[in-house]
N, C-alpha and C. Protein backbone atom coordinates (compact mmCIF):
# COMPACT_ATOMS: atom_id res chain seq x y z
N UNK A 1 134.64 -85.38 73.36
CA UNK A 1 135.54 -85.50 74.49
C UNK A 1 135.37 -86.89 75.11
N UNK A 2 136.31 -87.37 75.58
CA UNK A 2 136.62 -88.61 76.00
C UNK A 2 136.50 -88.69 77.39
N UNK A 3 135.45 -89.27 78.15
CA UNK A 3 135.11 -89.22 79.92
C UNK A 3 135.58 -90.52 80.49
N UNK A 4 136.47 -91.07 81.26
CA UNK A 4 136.88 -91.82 82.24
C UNK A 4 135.46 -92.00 83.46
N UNK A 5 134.90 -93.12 83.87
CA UNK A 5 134.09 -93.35 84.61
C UNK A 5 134.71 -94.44 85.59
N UNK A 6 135.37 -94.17 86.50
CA UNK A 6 135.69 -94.78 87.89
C UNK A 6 134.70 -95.55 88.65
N UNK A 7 135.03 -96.79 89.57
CA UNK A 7 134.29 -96.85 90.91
C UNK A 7 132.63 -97.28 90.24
N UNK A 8 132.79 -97.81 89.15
CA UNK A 8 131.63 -98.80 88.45
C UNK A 8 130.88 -99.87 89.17
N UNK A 9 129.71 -99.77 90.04
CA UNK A 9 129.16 -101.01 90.35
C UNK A 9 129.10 -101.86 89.18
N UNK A 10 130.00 -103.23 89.39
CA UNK A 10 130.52 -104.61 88.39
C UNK A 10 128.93 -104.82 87.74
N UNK A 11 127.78 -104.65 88.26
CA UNK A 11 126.74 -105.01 87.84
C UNK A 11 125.82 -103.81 86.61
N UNK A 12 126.75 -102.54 86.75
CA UNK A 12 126.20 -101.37 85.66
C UNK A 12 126.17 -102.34 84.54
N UNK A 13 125.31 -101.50 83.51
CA UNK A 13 125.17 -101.99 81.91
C UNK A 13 125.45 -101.15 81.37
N UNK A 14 125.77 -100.85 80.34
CA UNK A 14 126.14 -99.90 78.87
C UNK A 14 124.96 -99.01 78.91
N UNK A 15 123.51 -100.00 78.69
CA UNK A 15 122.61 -99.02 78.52
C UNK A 15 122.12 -98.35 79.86
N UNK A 16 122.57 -98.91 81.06
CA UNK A 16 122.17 -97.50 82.60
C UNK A 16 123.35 -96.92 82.15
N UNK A 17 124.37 -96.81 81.49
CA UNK A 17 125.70 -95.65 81.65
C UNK A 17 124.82 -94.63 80.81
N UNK A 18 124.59 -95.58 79.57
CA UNK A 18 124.34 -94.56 78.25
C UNK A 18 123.09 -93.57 78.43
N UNK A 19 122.14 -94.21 79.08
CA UNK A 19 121.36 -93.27 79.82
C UNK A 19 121.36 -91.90 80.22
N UNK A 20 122.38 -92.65 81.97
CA UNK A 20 122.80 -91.62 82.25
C UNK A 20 122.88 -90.25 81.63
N UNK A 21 124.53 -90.58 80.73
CA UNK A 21 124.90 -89.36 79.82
C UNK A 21 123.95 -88.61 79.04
N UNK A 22 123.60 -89.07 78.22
CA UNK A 22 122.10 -88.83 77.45
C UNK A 22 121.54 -87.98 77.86
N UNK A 23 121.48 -87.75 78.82
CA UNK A 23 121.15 -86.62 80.30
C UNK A 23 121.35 -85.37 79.86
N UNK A 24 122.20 -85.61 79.31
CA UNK A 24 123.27 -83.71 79.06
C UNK A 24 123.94 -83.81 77.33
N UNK A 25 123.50 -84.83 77.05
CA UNK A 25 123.61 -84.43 75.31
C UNK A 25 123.66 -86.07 74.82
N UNK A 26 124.41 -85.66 73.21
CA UNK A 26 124.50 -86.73 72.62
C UNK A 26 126.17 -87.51 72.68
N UNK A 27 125.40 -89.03 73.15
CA UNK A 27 126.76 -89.89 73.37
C UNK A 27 127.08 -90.65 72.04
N UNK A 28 128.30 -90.43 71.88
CA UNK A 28 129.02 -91.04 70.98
C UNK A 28 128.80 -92.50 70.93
N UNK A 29 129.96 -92.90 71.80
CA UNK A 29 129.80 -94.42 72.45
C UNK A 29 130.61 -94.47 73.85
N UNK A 30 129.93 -95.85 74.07
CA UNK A 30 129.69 -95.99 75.74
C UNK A 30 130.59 -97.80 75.94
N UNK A 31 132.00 -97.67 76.60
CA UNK A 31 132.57 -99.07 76.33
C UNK A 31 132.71 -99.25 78.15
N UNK A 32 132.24 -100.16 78.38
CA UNK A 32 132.64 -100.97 79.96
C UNK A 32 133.87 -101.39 79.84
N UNK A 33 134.63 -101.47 80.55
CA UNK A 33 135.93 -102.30 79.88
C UNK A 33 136.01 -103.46 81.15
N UNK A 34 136.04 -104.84 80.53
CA UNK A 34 135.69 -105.95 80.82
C UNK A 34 136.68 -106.92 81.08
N UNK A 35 136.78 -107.65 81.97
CA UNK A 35 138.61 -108.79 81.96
C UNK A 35 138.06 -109.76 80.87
N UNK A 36 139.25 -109.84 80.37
CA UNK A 36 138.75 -110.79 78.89
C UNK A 36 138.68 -112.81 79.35
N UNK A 37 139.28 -112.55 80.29
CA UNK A 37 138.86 -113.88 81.13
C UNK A 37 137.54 -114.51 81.59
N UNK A 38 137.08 -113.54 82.22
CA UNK A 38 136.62 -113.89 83.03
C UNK A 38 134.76 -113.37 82.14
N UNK A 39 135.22 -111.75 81.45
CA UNK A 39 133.58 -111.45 81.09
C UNK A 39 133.05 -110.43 81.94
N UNK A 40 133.50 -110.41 83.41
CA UNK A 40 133.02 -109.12 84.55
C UNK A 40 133.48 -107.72 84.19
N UNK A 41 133.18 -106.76 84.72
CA UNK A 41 133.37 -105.50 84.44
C UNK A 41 134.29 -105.01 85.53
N UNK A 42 135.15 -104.54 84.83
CA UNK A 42 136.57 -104.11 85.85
C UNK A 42 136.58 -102.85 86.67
N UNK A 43 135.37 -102.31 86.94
CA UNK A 43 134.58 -101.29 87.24
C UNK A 43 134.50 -99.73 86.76
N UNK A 44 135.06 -99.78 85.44
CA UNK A 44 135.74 -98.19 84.67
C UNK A 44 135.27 -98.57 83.35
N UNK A 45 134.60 -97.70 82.72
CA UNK A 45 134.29 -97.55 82.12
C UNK A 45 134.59 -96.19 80.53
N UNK A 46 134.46 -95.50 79.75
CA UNK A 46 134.64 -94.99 78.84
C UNK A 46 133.43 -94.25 78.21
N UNK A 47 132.96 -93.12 78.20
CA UNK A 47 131.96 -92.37 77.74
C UNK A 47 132.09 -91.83 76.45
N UNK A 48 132.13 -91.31 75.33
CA UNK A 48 132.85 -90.51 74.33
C UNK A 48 131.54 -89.34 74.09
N UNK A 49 131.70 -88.11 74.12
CA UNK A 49 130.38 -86.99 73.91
C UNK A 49 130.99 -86.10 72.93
N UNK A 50 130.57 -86.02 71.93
CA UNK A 50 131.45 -84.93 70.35
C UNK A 50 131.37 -83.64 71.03
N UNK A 51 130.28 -83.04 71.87
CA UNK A 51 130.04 -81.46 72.15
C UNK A 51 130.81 -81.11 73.55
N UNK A 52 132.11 -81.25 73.37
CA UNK A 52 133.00 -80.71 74.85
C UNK A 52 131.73 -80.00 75.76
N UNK A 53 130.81 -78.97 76.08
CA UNK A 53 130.05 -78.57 76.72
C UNK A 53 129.50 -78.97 77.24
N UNK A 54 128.52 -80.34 76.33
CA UNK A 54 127.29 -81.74 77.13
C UNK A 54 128.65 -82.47 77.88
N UNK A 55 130.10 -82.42 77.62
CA UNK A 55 130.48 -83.40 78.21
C UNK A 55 130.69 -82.47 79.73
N UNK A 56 131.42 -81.55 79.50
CA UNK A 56 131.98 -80.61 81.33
C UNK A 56 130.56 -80.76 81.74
N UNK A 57 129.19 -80.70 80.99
CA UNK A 57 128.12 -80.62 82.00
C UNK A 57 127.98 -82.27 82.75
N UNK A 58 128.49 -82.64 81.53
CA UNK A 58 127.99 -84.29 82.97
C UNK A 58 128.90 -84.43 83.69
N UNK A 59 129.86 -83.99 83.52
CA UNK A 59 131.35 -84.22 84.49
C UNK A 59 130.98 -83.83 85.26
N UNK A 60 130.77 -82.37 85.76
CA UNK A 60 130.57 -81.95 86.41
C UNK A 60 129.31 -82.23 87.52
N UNK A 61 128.22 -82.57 86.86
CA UNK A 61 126.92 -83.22 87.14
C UNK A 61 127.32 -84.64 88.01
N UNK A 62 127.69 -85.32 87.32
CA UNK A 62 128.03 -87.10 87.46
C UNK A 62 128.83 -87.61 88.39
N UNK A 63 129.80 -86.70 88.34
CA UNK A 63 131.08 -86.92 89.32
C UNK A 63 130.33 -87.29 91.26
N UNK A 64 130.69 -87.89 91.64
CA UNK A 64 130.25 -88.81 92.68
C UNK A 64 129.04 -88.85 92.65
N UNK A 65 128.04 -89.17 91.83
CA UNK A 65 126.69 -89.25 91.45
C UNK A 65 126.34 -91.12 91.89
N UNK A 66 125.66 -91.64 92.36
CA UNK A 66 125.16 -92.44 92.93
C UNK A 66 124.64 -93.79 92.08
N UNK A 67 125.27 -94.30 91.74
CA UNK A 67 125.10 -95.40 90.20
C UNK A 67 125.18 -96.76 91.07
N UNK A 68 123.78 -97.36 90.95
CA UNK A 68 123.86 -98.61 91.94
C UNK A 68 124.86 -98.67 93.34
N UNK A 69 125.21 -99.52 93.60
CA UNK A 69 125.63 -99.23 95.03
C UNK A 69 126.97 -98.49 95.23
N UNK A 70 127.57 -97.85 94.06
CA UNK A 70 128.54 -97.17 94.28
C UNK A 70 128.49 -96.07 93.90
N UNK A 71 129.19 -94.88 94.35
CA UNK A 71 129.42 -93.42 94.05
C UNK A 71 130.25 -93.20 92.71
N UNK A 72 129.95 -93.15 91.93
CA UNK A 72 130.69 -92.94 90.43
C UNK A 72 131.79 -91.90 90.37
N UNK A 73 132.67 -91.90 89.53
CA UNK A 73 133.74 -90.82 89.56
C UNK A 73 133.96 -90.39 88.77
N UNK A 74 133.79 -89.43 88.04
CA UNK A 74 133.66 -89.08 86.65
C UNK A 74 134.89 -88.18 86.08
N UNK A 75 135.67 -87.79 85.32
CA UNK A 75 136.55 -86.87 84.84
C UNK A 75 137.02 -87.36 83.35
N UNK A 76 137.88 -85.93 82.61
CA UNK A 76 137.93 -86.39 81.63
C UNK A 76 139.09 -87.09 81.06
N UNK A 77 138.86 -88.01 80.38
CA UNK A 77 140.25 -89.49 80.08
C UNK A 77 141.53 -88.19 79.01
N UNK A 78 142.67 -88.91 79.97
CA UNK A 78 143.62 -88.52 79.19
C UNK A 78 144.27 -89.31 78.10
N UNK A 79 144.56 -88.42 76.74
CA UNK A 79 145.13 -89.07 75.73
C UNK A 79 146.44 -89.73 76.42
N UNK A 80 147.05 -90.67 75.66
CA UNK A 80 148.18 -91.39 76.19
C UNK A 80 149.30 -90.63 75.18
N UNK A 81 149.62 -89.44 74.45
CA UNK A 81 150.12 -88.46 75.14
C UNK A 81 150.30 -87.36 75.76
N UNK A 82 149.25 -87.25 76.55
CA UNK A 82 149.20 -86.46 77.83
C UNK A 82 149.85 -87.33 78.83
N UNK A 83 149.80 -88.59 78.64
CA UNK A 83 150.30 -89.47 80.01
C UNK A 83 151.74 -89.89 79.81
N UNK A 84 152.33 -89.59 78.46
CA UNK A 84 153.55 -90.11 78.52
C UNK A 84 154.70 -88.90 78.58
């Protein structure tokens, strides 16, 4: 399952996200998504967890969970067609 991570302190790393998750099972992969300009972190991030279960548990867990100086937002990413 595919997790959307909101409200990213710009200063998180891959490996405090990947951590995190790790928490509640095994992570796929873990992408920051970054302005290609500039190199900073656009504060959202991308989780991927194969076992739907480890993932509702961190959702559920994570969701305004306290990640450097910001409150994290956690839910799960919609396919783009669910969004269209």
């Amino acid at each position: 399952m595919k997790i959307l991570i909101r409200n990213l302190d710009r200063k998180t790393t891959k490996e405090e996200l990947e951590t995190l998750f790790k928490e509640y099972g095994n992570v796929q992969s873990c992408n920051i998504v970054v302005d290609k300009e500039t190199g900073e972190s656009k504060g959202f991030a991308f989780v991927e967890m194969p076992k739907s279960g480890e993932a509702k548990a961190a959702i559920q867990n994570l969701n305004y969970k306290k990640l450097g100086n910001e409150s994290i937002r956690v839910k799960r990413a919609q396919t783009k067609t669910e969004e269209e």
